[in-house]
Protein backbone atom coordinates (compact mmCIF):
# COMPACT_ATOMS: atom_id res chain seq x y z
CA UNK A 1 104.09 52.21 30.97
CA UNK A 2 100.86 54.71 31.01
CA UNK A 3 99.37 51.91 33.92
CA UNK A 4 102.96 52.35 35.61
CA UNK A 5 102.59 55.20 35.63
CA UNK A 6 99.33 55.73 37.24
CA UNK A 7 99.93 53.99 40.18
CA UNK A 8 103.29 55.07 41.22
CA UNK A 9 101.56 58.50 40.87
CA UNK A 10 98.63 57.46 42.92
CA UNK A 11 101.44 56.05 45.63
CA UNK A 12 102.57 59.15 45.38
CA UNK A 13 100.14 61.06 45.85
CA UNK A 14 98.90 59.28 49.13
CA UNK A 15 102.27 59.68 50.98
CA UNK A 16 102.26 63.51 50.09
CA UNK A 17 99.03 63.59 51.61
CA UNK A 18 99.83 61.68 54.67
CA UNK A 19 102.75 64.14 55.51
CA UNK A 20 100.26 66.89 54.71
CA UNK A 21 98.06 65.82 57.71
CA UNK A 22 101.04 65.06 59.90
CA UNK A 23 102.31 68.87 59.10
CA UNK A 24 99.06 70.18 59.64
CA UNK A 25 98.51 68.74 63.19
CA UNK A 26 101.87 69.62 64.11
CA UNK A 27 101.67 73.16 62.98
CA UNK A 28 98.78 73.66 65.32
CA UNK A 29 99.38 75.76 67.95
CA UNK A 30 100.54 74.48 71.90
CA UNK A 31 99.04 77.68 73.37
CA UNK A 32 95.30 76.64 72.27
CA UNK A 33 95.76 73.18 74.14
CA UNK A 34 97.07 75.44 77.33
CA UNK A 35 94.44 77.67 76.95
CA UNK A 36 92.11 74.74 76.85
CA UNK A 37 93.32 73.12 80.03
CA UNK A 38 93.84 76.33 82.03
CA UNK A 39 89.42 76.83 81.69
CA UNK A 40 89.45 73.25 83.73
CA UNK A 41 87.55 73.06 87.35
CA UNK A 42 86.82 70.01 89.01
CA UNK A 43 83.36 69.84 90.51
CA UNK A 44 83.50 69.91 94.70
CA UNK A 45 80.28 68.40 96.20
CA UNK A 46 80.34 66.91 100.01
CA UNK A 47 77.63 65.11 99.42
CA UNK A 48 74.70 64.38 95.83
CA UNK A 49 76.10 65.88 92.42
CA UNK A 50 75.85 68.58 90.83
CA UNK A 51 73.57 69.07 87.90
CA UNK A 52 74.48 69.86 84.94
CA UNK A 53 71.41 71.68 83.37
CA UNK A 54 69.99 73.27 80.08
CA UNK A 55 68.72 76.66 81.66
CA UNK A 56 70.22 79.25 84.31
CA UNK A 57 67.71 78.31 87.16
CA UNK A 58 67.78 75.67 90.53
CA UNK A 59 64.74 73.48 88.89
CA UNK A 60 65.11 69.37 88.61
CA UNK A 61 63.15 69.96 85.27
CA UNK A 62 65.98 71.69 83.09
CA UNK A 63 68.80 68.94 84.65
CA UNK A 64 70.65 66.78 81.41
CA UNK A 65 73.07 65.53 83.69
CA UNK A 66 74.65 64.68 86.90
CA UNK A 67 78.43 65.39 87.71
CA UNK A 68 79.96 63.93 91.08
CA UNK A 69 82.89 65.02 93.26
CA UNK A 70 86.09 64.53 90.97
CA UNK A 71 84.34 65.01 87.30
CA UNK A 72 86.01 67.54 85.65
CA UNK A 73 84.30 70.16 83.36
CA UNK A 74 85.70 72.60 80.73
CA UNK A 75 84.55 76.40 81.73
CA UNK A 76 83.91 78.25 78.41
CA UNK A 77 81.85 81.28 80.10
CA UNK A 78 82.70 82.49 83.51
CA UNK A 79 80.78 85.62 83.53
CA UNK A 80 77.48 84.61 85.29
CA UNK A 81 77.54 85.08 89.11
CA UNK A 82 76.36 82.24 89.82
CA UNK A 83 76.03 79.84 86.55
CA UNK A 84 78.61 79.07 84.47
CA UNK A 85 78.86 77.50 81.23
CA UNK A 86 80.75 74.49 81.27
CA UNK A 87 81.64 71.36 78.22
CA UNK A 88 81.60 68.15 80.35
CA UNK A 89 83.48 65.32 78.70
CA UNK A 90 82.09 62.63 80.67
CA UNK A 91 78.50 63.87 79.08
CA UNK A 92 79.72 64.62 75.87
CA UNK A 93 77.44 67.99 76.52
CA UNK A 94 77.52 71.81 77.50
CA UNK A 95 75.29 73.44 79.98
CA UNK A 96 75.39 75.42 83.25
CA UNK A 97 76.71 74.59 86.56
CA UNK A 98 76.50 76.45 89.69
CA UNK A 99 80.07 77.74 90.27
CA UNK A 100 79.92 77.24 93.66
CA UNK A 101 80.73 73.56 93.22
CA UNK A 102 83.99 73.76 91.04
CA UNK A 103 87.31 74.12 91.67
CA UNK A 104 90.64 74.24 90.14
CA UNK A 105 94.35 74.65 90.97
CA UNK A 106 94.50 78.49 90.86
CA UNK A 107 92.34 78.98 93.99
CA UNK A 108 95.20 75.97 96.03
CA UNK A 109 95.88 76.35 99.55
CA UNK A 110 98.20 74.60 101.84
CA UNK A 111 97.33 72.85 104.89
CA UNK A 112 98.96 74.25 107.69
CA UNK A 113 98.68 72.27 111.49
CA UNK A 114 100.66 72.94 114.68
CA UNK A 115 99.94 68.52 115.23
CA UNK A 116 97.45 65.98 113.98
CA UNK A 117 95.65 67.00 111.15
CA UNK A 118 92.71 68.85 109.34
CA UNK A 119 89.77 66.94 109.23
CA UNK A 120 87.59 66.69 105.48
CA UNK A 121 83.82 66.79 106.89
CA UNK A 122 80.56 66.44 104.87
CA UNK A 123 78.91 69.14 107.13
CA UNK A 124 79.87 72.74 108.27
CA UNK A 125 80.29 71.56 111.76
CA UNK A 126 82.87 70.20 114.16
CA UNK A 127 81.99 66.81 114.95
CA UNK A 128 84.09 63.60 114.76
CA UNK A 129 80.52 62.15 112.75
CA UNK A 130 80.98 64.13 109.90
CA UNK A 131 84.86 63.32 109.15
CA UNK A 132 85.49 62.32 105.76
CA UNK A 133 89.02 62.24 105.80
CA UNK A 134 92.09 63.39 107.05
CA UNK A 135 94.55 66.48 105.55
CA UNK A 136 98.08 67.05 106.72
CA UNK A 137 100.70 70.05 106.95
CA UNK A 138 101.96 70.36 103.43
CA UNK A 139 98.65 68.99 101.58
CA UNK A 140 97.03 71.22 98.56
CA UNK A 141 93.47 71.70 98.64
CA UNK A 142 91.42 73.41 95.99
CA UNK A 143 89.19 76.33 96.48
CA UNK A 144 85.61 75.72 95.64
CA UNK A 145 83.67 78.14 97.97
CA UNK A 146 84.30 80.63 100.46
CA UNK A 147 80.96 81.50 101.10
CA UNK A 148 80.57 80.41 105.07
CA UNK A 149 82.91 82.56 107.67
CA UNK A 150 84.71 79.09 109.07
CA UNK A 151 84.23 76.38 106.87
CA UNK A 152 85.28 76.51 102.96
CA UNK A 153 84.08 74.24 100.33
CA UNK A 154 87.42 72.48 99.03
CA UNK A 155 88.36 69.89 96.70
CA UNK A 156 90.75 67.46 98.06
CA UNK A 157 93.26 65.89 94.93
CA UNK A 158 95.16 63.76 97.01
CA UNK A 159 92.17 61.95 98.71
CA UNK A 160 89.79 62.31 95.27
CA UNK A 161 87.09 64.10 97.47
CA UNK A 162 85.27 66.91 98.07
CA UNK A 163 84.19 68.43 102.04
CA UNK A 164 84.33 70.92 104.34
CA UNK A 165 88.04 72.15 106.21
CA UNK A 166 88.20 75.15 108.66
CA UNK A 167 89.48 77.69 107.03
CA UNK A 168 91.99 78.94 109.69
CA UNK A 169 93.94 75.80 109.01
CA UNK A 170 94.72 76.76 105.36
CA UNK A 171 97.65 78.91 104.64
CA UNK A 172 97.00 81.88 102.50
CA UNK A 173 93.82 82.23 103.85
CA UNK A 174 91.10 85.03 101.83
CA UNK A 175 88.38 86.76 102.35
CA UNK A 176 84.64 87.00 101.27
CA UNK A 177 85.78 88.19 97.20
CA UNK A 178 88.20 84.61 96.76
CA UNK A 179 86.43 82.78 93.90
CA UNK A 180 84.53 85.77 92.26
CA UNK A 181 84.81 86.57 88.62
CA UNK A 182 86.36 90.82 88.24
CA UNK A 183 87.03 92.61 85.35
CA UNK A 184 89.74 95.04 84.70
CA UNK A 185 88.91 98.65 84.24
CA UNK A 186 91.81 101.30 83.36
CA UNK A 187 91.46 105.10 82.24
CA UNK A 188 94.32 104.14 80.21
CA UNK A 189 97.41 101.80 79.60
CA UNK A 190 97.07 98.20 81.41
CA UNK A 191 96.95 96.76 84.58
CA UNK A 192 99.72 94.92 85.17
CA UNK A 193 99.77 91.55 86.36
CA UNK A 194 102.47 90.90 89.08
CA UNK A 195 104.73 88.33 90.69
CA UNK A 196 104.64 90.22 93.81
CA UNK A 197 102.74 92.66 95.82
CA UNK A 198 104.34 95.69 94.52
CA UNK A 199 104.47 98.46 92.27
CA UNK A 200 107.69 97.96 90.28
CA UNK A 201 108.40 97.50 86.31
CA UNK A 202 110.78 94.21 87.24
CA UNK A 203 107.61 92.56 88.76
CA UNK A 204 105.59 92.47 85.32
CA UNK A 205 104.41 89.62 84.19
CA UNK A 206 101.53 90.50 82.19
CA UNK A 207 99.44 93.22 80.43
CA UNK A 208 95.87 93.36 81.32
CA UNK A 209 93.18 95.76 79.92
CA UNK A 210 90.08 97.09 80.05
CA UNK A 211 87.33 94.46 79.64
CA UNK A 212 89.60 90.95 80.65
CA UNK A 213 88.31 88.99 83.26
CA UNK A 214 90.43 87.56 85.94
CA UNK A 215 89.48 85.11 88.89
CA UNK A 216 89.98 86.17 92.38
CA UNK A 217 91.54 83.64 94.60
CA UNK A 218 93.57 86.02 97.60
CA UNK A 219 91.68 88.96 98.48
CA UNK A 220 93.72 89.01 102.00
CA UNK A 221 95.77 92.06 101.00
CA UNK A 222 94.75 95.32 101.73
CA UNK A 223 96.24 96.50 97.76
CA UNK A 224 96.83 93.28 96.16
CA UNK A 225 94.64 90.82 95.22
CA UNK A 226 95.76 87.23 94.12
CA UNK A 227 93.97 86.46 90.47
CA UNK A 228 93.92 83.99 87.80
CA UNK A 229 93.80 85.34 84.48
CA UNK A 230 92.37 83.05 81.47
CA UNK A 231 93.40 85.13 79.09
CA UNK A 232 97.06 85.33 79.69
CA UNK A 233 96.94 81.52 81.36
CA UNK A 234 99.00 83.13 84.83
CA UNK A 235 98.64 83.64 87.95
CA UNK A 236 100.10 86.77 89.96
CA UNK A 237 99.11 90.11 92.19
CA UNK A 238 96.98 93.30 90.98
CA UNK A 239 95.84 96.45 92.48
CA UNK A 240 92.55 95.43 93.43
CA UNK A 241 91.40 99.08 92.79
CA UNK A 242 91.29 98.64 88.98
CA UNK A 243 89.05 95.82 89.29
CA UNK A 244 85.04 95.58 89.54
């Protein structure tokens, strides 16, 4: 009986502990997965990689890693202005990137043609040579870098690559701040984050304070900008004049 007993208990006491870890996982919270994938970017070259490296500095001796057009990396420190920390999964390894090469789906644009289409190059020049491929009215390209008055850097998803487009061909179109890292600074009370460019209470979508960090991707308004917050895992308008 005392044997039995033992190992019913011990049965038991393995099945209790099996739900216990089924419980546990399930208990975890969505919002930290949501959080997780809201901090992805994937990296926009036209042409090499882009290193992944060990120190904040352009220098082939600090590189632990190369990431091509279409590797993804996990931002988990956006405040540099110029290198960000980034997790890459295909390295199984953190280290710093220069932003200028990553993109993700809160800096999209549309692709906008009166006929043909918008051509993908691997240079910042017009020249049949340098087409990589071909966008049409109603494709989404990703933001990477605005940095050059015609041509943006973008990330194409629905060819898998990264190049060049004239900019005037993309609807929504920004200006020189579209990419850049602000942060939110208030006398008092929040900032609120909006679903339209407008000052009114129905608009709300979000509270944002002194000290969060949003991503500028539309700075074409003359009042409000287009941002990304991480924190709240939205997109929508702010006054651009509470942000620096």
């Amino acid at each position: 009986m005392s044997r039995k007993w033992k190992n019913v208990s011990g049965i038991a006491l393995f099945k209790w502990a099996a739900l216990f870890a089924v419980a546990f996982v399930l208990s975890l919270p969505i919002t930290a997965e949501t959080g997780f994938a809201a901090n992805n970017y994937t990296v926009t070259v036209a042409s090499g990689y882009l290193a992944l490296r060990n120190a904040k500095a352009y220098d082939s001796s600090n590189e632990i890693g190369e990431l091509y057009t279409g590797d993804t990396v996990d931002v988990t420190d956006s405040s540099g202005s110029t290198y960000w920390t980034v997790y890459s999964p295909k390295h199984g390894k953190t280290g710093y990137v220069n932003r200028a090469y990553l993109a993700n789906s809160a800096g999209s644009r549309t692709v906008k043609v009166d006929s043909g289409y918008l051509a993908l190059r691997n240079d910042k020049a017009y020249d049949s040579k340098n087409e990589v491929g071909k966008l049409y009215t109603g494709d989404t390209v990703q933001i990477a870098n605005t940095n050059d008055d015609t041509y943006w850097l973008v990330y194409a998803p629905g060819l898998g690559k990264g190049g060049y487009v004239n900019k005037n061909y993309l609807q929504g179109t920004s200006s020189g701040n579209s990419g850049e890292t602000k942060t939110v600074s208030v006398s008092k009370g929040y900032l609120a984050l909006r679903s339209a460019k407008a000052y009114d209470e129905s608009n709300e979508i979000g509270e944002l304070y002194t000290g969060d960090k949003v991503q500028v991707t539309d700075t074409s308004d003359s009042t409000y900008w287009y941002v990304y917050s991480p924190k709240l895992g939205k997109s929508g308008y702010v006054n651009k004049n509470y942000l620096y």
